[in-house]
PDB file of N, CA and C in Angstrom:
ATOM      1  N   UNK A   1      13.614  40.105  62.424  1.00  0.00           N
ATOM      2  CA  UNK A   1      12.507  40.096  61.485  1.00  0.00           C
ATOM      3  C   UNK A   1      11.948  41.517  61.391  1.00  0.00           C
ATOM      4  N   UNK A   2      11.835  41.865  60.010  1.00  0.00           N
ATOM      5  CA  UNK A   2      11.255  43.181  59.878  1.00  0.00           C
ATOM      6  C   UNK A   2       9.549  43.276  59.445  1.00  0.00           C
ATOM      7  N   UNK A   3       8.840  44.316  59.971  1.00  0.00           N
ATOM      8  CA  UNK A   3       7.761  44.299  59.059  1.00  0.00           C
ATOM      9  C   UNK A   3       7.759  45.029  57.815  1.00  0.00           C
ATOM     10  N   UNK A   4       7.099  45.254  56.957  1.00  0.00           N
ATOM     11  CA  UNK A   4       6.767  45.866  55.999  1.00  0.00           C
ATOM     12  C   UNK A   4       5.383  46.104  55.631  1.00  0.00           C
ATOM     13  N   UNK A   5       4.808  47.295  55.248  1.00  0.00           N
ATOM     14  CA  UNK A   5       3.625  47.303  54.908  1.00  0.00           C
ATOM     15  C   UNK A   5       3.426  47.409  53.143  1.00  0.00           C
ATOM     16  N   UNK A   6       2.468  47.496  52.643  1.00  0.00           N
ATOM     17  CA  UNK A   6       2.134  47.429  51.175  1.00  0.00           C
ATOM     18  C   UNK A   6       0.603  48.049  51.296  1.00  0.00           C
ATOM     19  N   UNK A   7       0.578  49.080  50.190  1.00  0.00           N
ATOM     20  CA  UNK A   7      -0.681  49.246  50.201  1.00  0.00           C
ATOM     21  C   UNK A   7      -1.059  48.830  48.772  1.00  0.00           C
ATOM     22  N   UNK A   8      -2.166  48.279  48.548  1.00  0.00           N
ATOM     23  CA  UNK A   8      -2.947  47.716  47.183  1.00  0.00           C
ATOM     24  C   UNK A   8      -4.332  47.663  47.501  1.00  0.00           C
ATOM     25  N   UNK A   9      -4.426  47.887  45.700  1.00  0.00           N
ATOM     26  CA  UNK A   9      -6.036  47.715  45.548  1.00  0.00           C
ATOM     27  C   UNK A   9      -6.806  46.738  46.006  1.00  0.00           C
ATOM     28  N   UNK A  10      -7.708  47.154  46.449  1.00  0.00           N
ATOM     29  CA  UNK A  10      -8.713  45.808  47.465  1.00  0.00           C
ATOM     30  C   UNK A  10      -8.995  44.802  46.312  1.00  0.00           C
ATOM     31  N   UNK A  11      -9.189  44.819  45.505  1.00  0.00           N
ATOM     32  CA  UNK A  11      -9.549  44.156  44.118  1.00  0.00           C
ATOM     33  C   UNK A  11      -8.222  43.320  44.010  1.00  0.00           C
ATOM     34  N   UNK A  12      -7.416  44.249  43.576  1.00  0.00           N
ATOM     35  CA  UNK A  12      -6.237  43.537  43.673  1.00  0.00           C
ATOM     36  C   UNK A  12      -5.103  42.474  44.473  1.00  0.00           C
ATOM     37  N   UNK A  13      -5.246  42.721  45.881  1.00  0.00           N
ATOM     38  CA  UNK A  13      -5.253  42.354  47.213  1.00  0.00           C
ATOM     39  C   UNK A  13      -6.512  41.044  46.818  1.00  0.00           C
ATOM     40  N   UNK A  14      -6.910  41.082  46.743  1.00  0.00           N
ATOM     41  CA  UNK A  14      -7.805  39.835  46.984  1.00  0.00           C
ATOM     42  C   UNK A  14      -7.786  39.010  45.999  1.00  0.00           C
ATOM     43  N   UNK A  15      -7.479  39.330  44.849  1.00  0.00           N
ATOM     44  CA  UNK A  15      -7.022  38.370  43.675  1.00  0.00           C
ATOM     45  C   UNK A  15      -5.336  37.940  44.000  1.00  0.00           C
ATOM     46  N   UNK A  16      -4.878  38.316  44.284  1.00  0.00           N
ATOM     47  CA  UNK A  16      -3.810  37.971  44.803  1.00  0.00           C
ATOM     48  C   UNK A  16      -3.579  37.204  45.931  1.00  0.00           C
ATOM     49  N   UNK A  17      -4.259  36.987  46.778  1.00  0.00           N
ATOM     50  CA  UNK A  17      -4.848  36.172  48.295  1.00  0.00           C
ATOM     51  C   UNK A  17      -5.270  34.932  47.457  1.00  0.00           C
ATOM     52  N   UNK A  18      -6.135  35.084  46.393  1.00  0.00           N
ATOM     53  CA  UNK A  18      -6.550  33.865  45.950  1.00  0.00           C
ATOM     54  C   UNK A  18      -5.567  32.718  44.955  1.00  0.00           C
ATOM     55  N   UNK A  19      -4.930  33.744  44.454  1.00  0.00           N
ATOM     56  CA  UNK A  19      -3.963  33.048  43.694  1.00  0.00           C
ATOM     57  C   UNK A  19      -3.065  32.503  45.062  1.00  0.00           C
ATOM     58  N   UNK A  20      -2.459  32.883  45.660  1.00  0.00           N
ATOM     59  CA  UNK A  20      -1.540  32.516  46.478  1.00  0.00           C
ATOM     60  C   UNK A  20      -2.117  31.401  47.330  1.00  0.00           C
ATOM     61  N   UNK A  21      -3.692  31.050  47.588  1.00  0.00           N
ATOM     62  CA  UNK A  21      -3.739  30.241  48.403  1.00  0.00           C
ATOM     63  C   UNK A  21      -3.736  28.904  47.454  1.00  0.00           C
ATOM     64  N   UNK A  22      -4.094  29.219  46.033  1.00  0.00           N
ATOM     65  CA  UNK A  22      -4.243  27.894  45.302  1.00  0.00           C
ATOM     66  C   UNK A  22      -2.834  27.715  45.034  1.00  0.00           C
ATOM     67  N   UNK A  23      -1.973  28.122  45.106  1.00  0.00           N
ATOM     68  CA  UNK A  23      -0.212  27.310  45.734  1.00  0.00           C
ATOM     69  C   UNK A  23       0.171  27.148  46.949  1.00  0.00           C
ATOM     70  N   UNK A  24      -0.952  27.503  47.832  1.00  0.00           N
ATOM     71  CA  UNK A  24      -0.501  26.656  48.962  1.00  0.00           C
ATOM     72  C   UNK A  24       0.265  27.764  49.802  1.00  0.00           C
ATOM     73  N   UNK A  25       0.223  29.158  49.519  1.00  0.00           N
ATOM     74  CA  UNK A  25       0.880  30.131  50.122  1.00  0.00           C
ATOM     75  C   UNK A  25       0.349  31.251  50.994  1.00  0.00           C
ATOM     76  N   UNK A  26       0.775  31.907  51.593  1.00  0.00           N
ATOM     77  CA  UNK A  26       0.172  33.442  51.900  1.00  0.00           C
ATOM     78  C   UNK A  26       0.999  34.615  50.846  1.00  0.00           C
ATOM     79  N   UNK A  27       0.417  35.643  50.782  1.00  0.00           N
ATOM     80  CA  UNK A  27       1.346  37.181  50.858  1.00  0.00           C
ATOM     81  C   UNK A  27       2.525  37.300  51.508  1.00  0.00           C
ATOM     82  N   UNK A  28       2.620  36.652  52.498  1.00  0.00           N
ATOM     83  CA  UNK A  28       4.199  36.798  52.844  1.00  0.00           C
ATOM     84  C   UNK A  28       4.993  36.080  52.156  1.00  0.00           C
ATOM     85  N   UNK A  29       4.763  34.920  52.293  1.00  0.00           N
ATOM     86  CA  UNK A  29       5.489  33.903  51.649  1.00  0.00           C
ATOM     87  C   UNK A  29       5.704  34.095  49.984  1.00  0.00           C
ATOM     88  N   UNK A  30       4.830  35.087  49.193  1.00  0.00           N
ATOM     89  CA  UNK A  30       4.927  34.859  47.652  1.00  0.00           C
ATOM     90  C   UNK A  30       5.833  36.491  47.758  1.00  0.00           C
ATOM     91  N   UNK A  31       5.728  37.176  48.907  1.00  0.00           N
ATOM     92  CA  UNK A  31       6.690  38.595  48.542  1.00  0.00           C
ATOM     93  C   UNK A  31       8.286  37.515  49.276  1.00  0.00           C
ATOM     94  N   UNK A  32       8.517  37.210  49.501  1.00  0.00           N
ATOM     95  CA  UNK A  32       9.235  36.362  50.696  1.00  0.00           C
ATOM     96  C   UNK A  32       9.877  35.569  49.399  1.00  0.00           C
ATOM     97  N   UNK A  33       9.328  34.703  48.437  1.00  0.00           N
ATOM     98  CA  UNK A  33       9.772  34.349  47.292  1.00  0.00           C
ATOM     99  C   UNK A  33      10.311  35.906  45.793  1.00  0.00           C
ATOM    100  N   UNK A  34       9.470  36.691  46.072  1.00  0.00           N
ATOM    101  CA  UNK A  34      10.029  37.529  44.907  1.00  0.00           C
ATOM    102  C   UNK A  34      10.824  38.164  45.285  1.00  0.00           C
ATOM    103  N   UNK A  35      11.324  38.838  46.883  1.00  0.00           N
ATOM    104  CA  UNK A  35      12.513  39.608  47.251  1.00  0.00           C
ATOM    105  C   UNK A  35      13.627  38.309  47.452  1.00  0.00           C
ATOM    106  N   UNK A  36      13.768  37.170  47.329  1.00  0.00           N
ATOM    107  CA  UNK A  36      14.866  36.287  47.259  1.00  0.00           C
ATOM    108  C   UNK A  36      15.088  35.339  45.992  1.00  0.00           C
ATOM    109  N   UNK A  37      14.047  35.821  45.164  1.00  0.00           N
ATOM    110  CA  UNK A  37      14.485  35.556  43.411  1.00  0.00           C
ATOM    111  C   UNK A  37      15.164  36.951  43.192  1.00  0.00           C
ATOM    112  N   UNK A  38      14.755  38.171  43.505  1.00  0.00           N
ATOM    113  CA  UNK A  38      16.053  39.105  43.113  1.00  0.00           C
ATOM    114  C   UNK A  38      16.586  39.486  43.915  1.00  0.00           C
ATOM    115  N   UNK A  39      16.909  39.510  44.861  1.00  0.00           N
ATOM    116  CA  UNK A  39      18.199  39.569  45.283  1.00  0.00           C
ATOM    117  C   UNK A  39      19.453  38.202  44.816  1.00  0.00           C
ATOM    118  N   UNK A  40      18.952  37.541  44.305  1.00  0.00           N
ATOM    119  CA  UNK A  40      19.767  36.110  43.937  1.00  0.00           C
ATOM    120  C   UNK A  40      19.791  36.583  42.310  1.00  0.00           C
ATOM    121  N   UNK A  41      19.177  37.070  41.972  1.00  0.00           N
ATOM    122  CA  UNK A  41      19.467  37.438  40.408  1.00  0.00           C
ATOM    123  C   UNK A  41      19.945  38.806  39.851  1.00  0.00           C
ATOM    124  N   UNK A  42      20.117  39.545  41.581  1.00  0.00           N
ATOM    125  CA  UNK A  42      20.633  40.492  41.318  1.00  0.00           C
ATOM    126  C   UNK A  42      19.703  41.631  40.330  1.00  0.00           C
ATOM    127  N   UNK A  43      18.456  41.060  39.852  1.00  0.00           N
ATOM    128  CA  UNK A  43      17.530  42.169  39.193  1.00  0.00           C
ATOM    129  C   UNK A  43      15.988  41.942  39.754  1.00  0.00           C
ATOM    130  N   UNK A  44      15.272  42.200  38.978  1.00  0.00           N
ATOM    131  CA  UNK A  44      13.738  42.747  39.165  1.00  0.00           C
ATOM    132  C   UNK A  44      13.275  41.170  38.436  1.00  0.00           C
ATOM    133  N   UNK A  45      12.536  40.083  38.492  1.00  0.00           N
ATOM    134  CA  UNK A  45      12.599  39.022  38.588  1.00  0.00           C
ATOM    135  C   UNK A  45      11.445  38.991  36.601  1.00  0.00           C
ATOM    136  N   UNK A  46      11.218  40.327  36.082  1.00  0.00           N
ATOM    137  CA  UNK A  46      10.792  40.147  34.882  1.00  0.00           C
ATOM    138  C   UNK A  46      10.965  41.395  34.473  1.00  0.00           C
ATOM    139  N   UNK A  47      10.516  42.064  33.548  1.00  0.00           N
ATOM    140  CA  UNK A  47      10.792  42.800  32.741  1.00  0.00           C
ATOM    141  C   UNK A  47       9.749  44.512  33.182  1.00  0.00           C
ATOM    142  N   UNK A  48      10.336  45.046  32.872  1.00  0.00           N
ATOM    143  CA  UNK A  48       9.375  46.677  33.528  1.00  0.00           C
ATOM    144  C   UNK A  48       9.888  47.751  32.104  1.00  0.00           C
ATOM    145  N   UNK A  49       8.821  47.805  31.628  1.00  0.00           N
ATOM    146  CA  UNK A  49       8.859  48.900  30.157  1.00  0.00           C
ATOM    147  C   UNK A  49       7.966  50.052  30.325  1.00  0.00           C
ATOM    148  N   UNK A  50       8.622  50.958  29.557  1.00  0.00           N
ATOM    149  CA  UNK A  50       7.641  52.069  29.884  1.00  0.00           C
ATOM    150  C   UNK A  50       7.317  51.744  28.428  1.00  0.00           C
ATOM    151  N   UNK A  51       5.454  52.174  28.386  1.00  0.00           N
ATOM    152  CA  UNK A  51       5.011  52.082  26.971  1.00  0.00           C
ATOM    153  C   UNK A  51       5.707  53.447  26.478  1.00  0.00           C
ATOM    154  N   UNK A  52       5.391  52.565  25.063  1.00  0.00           N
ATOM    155  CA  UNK A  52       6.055  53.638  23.494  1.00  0.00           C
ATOM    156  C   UNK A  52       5.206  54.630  23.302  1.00  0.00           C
ATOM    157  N   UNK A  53       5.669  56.094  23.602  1.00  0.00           N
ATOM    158  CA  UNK A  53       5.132  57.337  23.302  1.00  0.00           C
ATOM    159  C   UNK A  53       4.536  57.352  22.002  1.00  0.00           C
ATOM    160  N   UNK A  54       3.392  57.299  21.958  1.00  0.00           N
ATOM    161  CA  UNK A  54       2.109  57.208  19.947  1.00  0.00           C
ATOM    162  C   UNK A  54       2.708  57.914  19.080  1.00  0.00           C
ATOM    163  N   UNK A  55       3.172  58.974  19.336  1.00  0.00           N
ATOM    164  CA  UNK A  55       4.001  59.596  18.508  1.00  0.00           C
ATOM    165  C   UNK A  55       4.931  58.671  18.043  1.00  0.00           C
ATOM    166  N   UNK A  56       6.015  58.158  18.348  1.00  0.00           N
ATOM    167  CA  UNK A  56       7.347  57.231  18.034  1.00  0.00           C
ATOM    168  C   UNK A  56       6.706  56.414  17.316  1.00  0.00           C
ATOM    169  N   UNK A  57       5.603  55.497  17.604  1.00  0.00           N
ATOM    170  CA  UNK A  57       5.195  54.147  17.279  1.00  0.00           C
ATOM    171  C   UNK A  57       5.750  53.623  15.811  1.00  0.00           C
ATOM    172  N   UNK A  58       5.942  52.692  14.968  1.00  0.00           N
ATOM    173  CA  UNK A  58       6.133  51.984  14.232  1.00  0.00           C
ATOM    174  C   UNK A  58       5.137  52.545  13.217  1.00  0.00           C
ATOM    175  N   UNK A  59       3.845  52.375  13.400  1.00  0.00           N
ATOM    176  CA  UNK A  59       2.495  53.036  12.488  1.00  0.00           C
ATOM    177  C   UNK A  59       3.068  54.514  12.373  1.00  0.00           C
ATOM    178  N   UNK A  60       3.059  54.977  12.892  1.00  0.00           N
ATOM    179  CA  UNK A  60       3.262  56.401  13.035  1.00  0.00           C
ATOM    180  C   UNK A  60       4.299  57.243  12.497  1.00  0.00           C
ATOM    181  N   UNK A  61       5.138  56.197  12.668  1.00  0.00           N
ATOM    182  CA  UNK A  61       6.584  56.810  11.967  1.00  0.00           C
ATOM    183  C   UNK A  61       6.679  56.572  10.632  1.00  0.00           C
ATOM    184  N   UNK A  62       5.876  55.094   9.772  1.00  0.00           N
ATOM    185  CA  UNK A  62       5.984  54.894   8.468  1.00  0.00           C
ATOM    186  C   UNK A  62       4.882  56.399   7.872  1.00  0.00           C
ATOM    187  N   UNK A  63       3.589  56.573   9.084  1.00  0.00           N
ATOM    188  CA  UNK A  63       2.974  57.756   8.115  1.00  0.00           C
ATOM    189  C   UNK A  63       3.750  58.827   8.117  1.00  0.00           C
ATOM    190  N   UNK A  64       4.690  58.778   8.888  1.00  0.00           N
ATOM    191  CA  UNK A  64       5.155  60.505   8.689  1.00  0.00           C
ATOM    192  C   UNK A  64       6.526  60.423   7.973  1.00  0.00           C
ATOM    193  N   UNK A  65       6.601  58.995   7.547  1.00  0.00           N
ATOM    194  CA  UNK A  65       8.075  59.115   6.156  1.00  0.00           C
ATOM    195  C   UNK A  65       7.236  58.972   4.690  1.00  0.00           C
ATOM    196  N   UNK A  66       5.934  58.406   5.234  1.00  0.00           N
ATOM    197  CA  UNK A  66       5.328  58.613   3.853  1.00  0.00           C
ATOM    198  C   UNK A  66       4.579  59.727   3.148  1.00  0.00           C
ATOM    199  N   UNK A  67       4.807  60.897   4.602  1.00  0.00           N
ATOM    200  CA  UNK A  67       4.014  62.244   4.293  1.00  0.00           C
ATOM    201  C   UNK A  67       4.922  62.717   3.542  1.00  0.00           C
ATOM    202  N   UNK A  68       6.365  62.487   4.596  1.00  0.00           N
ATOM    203  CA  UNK A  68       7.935  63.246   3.988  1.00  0.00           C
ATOM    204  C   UNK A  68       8.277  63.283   2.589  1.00  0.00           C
ATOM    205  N   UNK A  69       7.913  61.900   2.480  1.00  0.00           N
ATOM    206  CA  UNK A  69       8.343  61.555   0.892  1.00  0.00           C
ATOM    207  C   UNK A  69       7.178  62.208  -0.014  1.00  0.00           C
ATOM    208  N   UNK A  70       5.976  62.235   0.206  1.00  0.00           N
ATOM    209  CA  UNK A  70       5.153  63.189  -1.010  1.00  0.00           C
ATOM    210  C   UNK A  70       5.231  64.348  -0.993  1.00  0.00           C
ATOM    211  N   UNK A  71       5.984  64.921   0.159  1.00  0.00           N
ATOM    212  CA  UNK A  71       6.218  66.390   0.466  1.00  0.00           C
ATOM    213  C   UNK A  71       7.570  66.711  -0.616  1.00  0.00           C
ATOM    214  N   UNK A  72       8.264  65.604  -0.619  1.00  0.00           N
ATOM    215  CA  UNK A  72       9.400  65.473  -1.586  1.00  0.00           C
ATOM    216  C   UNK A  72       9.400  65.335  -3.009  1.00  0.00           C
ATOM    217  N   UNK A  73       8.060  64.803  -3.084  1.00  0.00           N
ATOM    218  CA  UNK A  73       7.881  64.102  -4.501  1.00  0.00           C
ATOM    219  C   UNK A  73       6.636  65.332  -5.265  1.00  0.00           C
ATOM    220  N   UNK A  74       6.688  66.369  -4.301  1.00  0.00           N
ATOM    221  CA  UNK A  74       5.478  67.732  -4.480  1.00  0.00           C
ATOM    222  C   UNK A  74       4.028  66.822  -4.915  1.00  0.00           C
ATOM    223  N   UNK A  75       3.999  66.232  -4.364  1.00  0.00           N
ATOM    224  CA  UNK A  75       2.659  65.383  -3.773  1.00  0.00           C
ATOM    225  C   UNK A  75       1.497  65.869  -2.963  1.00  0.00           C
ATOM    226  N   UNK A  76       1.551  67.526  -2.529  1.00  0.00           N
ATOM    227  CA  UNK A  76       0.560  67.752  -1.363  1.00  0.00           C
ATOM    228  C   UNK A  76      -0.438  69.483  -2.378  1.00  0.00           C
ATOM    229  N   UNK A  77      -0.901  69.246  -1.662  1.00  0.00           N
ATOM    230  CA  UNK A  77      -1.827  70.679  -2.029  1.00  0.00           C
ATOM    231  C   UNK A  77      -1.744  71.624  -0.892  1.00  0.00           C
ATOM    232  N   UNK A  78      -1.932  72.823  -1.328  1.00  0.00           N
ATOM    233  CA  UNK A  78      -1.466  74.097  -0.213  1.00  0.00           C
ATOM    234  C   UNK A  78      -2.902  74.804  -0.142  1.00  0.00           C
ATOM    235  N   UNK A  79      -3.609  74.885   0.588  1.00  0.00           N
ATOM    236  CA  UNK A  79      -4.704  75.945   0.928  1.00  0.00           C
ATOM    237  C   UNK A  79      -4.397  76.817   1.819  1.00  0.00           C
ATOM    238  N   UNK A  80      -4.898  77.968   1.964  1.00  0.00           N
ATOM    239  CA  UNK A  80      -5.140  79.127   2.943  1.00  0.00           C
ATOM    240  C   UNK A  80      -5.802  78.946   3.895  1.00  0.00           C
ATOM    241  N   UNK A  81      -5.653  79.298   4.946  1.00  0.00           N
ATOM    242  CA  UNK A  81      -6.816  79.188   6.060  1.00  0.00           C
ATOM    243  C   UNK A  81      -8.138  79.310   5.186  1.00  0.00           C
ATOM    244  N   UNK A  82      -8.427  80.579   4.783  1.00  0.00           N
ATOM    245  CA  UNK A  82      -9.636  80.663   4.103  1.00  0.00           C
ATOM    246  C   UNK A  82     -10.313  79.914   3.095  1.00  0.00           C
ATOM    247  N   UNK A  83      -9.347  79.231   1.905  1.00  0.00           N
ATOM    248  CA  UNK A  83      -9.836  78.322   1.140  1.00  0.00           C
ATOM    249  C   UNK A  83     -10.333  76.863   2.263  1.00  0.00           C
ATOM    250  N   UNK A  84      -9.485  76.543   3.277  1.00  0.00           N
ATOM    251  CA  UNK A  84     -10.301  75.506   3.717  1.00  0.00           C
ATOM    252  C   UNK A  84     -11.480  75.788   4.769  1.00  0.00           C
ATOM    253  N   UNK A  85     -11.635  77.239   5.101  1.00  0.00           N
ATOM    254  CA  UNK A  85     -12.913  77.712   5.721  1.00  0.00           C
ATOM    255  C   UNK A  85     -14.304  77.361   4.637  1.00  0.00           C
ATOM    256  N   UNK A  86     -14.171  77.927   3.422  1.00  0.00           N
ATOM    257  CA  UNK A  86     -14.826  77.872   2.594  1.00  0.00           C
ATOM    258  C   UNK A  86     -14.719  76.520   1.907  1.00  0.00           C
ATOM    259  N   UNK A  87     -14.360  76.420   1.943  1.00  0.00           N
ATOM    260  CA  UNK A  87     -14.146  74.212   1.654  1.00  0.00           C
ATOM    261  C   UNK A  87     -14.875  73.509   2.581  1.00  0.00           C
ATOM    262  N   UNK A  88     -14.703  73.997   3.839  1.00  0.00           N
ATOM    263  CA  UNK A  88     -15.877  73.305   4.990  1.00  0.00           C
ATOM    264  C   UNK A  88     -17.076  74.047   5.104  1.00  0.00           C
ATOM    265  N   UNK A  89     -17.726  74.890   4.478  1.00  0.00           N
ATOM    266  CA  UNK A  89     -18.642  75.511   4.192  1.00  0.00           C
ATOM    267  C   UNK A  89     -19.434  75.049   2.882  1.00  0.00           C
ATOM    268  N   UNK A  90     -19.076  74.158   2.550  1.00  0.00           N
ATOM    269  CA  UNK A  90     -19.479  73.592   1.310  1.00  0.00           C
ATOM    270  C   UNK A  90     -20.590  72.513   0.955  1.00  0.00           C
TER     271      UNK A  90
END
């Protein structure tokens, strides 16, 4: 028998104590269940994503094909630094 330690948030740690006792379990027993659901499934027992960089996003990408396209369609206006100095001076 090996030990293992874990460190977690006290917050967290204790919501987790509580869930586990309303099944009737400890912390050992519910890590004791998730290291022998994967090792038996051979993976990580749900899914682990890294969030989508804001840039990439879906929103983000239609505004910047819809910038593309008025940039295409000579859809934009050109100011100088200075015309929009004096534009915000207004």
């Amino acid at each position: 028998m090996t030990t293992v330690s874990l460190r977690l948030d006290d917050e967290m740690k204790k919501q987790l104590d509580e869930m586990c006792d309303e099944m009737g379990m400890n912390l050992t027993t519910f890590f004791t269940i998730y290291a022998k659901k994967a090792l038996r499934d051979r993976r990580i027992p749900f899914e682990i994503a890294a969030p989508i960089e804001p840039f990439y996003s879906t929103s983000n990408m239609e505004q910047l094909q819809k910038a593309d396209q008025q940039i295409k369609n000579g859809q934009t206006v050109t100011k100088t630094m200075e015309e929009l100095e004096a534009l915000a001076g207004e």
